[in-house]
C-alpha atoms as a PDB file:
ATOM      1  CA  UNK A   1       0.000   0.000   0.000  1.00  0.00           C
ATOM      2  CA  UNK A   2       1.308   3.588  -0.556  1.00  0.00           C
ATOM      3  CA  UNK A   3       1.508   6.408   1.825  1.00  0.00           C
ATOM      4  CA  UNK A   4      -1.640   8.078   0.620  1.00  0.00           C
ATOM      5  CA  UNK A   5      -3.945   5.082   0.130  1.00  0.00           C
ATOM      6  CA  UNK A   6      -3.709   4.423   3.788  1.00  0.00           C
ATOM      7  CA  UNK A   7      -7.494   4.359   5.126  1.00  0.00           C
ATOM      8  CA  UNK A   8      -8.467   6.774   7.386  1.00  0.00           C
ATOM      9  CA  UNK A   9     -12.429   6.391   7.835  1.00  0.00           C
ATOM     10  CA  UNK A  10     -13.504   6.894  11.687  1.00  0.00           C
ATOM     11  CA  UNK A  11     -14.693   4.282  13.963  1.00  0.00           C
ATOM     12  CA  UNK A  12     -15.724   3.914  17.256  1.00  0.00           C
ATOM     13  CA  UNK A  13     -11.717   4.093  18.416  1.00  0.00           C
ATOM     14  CA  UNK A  14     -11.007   7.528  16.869  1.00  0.00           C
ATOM     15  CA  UNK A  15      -9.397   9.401  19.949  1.00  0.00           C
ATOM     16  CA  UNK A  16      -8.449   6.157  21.232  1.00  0.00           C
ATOM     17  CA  UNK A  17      -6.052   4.476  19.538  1.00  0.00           C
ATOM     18  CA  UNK A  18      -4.543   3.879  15.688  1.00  0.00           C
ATOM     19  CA  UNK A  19      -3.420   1.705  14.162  1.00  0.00           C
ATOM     20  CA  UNK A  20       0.129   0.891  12.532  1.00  0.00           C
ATOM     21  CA  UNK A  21       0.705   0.472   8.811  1.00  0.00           C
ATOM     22  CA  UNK A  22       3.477  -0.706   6.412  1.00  0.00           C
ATOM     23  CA  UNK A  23       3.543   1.113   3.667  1.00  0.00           C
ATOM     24  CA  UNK A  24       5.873   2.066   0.673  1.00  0.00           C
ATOM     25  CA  UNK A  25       7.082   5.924   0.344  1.00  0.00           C
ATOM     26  CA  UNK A  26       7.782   8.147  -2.273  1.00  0.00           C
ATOM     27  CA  UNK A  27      10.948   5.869  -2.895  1.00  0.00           C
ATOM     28  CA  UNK A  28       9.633   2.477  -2.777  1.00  0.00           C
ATOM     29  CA  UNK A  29      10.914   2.063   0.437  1.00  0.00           C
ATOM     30  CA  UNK A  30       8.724   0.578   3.352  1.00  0.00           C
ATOM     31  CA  UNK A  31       8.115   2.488   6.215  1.00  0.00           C
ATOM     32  CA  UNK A  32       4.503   3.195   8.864  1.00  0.00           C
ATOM     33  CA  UNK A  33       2.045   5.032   9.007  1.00  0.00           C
ATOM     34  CA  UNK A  34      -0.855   5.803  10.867  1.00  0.00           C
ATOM     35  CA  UNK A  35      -4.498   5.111  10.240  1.00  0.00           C
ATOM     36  CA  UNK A  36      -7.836   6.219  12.207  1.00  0.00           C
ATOM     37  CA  UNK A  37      -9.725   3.083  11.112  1.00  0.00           C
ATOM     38  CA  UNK A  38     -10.825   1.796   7.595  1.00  0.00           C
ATOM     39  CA  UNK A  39     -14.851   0.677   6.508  1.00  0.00           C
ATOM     40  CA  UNK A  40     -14.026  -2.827   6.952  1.00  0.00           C
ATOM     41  CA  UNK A  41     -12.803  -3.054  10.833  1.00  0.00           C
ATOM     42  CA  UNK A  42     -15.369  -0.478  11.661  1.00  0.00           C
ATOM     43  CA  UNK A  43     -17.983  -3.039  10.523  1.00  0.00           C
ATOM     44  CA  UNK A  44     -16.445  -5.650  12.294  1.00  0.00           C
ATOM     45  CA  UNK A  45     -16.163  -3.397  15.531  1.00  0.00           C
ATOM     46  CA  UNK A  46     -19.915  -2.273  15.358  1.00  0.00           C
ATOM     47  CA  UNK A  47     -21.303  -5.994  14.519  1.00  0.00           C
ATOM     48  CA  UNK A  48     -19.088  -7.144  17.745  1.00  0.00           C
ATOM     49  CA  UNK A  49     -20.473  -4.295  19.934  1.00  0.00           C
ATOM     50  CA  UNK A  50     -24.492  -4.941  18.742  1.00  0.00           C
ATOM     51  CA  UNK A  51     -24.085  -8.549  19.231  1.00  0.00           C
ATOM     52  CA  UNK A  52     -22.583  -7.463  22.958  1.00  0.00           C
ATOM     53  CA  UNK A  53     -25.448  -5.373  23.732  1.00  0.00           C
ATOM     54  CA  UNK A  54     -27.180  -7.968  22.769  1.00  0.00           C
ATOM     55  CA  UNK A  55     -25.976 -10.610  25.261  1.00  0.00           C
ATOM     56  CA  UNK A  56     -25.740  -7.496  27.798  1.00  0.00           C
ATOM     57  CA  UNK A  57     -29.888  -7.033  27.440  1.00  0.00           C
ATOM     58  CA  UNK A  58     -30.222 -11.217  27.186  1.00  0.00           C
ATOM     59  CA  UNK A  59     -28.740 -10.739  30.821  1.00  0.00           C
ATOM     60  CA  UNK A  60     -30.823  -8.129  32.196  1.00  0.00           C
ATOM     61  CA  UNK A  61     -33.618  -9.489  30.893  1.00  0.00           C
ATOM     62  CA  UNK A  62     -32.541 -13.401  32.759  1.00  0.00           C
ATOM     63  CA  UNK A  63     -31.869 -11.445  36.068  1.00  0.00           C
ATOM     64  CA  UNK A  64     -35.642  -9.590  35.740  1.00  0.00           C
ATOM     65  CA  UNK A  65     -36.878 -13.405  35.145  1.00  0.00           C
ATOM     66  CA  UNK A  66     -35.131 -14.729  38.136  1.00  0.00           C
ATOM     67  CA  UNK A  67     -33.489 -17.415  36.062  1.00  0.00           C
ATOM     68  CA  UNK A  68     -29.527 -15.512  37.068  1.00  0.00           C
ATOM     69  CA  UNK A  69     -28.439 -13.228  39.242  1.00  0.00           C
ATOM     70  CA  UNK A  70     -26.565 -10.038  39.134  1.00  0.00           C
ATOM     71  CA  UNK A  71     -23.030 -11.398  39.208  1.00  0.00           C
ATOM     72  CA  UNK A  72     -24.156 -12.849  35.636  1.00  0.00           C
ATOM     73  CA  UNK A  73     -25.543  -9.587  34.404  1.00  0.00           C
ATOM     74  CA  UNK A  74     -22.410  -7.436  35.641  1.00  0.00           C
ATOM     75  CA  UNK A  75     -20.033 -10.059  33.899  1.00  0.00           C
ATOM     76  CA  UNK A  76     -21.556  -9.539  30.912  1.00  0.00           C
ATOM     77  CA  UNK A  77     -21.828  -5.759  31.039  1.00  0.00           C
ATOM     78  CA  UNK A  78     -17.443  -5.452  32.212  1.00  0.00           C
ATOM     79  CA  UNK A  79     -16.740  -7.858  29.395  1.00  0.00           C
ATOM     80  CA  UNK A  80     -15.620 -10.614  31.646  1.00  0.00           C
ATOM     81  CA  UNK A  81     -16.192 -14.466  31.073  1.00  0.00           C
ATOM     82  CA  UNK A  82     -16.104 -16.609  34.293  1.00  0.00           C
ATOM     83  CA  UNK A  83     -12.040 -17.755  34.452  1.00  0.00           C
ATOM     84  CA  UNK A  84     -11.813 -13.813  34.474  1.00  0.00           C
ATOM     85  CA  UNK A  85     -13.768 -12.892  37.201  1.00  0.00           C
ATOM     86  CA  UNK A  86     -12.637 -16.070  38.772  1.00  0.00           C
ATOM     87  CA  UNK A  87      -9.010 -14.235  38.720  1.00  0.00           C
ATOM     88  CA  UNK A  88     -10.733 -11.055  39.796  1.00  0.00           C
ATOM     89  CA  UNK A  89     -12.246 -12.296  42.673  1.00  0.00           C
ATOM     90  CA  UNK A  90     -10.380 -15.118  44.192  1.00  0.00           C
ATOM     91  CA  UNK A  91     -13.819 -17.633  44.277  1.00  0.00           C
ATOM     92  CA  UNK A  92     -13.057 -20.560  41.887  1.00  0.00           C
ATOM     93  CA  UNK A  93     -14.777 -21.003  38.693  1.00  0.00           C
ATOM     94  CA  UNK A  94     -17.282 -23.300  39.805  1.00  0.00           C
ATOM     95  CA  UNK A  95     -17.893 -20.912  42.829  1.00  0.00           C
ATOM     96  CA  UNK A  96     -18.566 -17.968  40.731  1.00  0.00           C
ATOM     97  CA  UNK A  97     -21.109 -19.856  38.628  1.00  0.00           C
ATOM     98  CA  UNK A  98     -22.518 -20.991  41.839  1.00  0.00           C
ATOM     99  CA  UNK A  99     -23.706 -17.119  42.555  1.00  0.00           C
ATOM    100  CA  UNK A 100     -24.762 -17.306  39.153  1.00  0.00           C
ATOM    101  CA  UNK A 101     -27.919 -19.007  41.043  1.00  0.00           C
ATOM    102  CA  UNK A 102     -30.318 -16.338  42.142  1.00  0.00           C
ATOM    103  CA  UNK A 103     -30.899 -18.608  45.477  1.00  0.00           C
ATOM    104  CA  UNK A 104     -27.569 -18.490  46.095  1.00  0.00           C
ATOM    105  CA  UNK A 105     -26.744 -14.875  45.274  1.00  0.00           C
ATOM    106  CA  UNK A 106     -29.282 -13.318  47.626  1.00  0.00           C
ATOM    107  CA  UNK A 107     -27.171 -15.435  50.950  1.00  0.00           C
ATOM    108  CA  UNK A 108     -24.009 -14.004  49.899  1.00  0.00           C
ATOM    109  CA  UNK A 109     -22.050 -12.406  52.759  1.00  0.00           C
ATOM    110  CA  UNK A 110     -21.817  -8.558  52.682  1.00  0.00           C
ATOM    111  CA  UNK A 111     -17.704  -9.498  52.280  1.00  0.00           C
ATOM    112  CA  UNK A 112     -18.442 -11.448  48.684  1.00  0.00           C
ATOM    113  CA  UNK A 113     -20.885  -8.879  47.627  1.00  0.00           C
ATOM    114  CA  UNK A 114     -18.167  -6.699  47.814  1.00  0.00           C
ATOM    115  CA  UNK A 115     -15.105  -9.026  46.191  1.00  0.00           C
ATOM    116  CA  UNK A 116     -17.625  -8.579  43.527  1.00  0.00           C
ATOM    117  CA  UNK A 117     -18.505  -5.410  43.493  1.00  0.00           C
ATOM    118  CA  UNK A 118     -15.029  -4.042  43.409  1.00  0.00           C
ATOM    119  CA  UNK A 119     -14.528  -6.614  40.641  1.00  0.00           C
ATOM    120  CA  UNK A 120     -17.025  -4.822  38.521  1.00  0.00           C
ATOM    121  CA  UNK A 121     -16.416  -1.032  40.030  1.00  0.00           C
ATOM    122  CA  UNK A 122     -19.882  -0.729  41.478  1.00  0.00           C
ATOM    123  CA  UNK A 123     -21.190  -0.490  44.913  1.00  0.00           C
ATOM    124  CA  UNK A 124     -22.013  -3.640  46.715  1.00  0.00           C
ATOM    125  CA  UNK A 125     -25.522  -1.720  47.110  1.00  0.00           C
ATOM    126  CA  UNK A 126     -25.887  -1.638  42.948  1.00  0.00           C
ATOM    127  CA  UNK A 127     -24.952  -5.157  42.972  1.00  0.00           C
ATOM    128  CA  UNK A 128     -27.078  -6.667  45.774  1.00  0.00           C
ATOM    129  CA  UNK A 129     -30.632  -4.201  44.605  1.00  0.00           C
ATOM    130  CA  UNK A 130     -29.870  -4.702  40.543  1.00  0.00           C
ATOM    131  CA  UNK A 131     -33.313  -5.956  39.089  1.00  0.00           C
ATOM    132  CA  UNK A 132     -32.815  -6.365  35.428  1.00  0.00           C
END
């Protein structure tokens, strides 16, 4: 690609980051450049954020229903999966899908409400009282 053919259509990272091109200069020689986005990864970026709101709303919409709890819904929303929060947290994997169980979630301590909440950079109050 040369210099001036590099892409520079906006996505949803302009401000945030760029990205790092090879390209050939006026000589033929390669060198970088920098790029604000191009049509393609934009449309990649916006199908992978709808199809995260999406599984965000599935969520809210499971908690509302009683069939999860919040830890589920608050995973979903920081982008976590459950070895993550697992990490985050210091419960084991199994443990964390344990308070996955609505049951379950409303005995937790006030001390694991608030492993998780600092996990997910809420108040244990926003955690415990989220409805869906």
């Amino acid at each position: 690609m040369k210099k001036e053919d590099v892409p520079q259509d906006p996505s949803a990272l302009v401000g945030v980051t760029r990205d790092v091109c090879y390209v050939k200069d006026k000589n033929g020689k390669y060198t970088t450049d920098l790029s604000i986005g191009w049509d393609v990864k934009k449309q990649a970026l916006d199908n992978a954020w709808d199809d995260i709101k999406e599984r965000v709303a599935e969520a809210a919409l499971k908690v509302k229903n009683g069939e999860t709890s919040p830890v589920f819904y608050f995973m979903e929303v920081k982008l976590m999966d459950v070895t993550l929060l697992a990490g985050y947290t210091g419960f084991w994997k199994f443990t964390v899908k344990r308070h996955f169980n609505p049951e379950v979630f409303k005995n937790l301590s006030g001390e694991k409400m608030a492993i998780y909440a600092k996990a997910f950079d809420i108040s244990a109050e926003e955690l415990k009282n989220f409805k869906g």
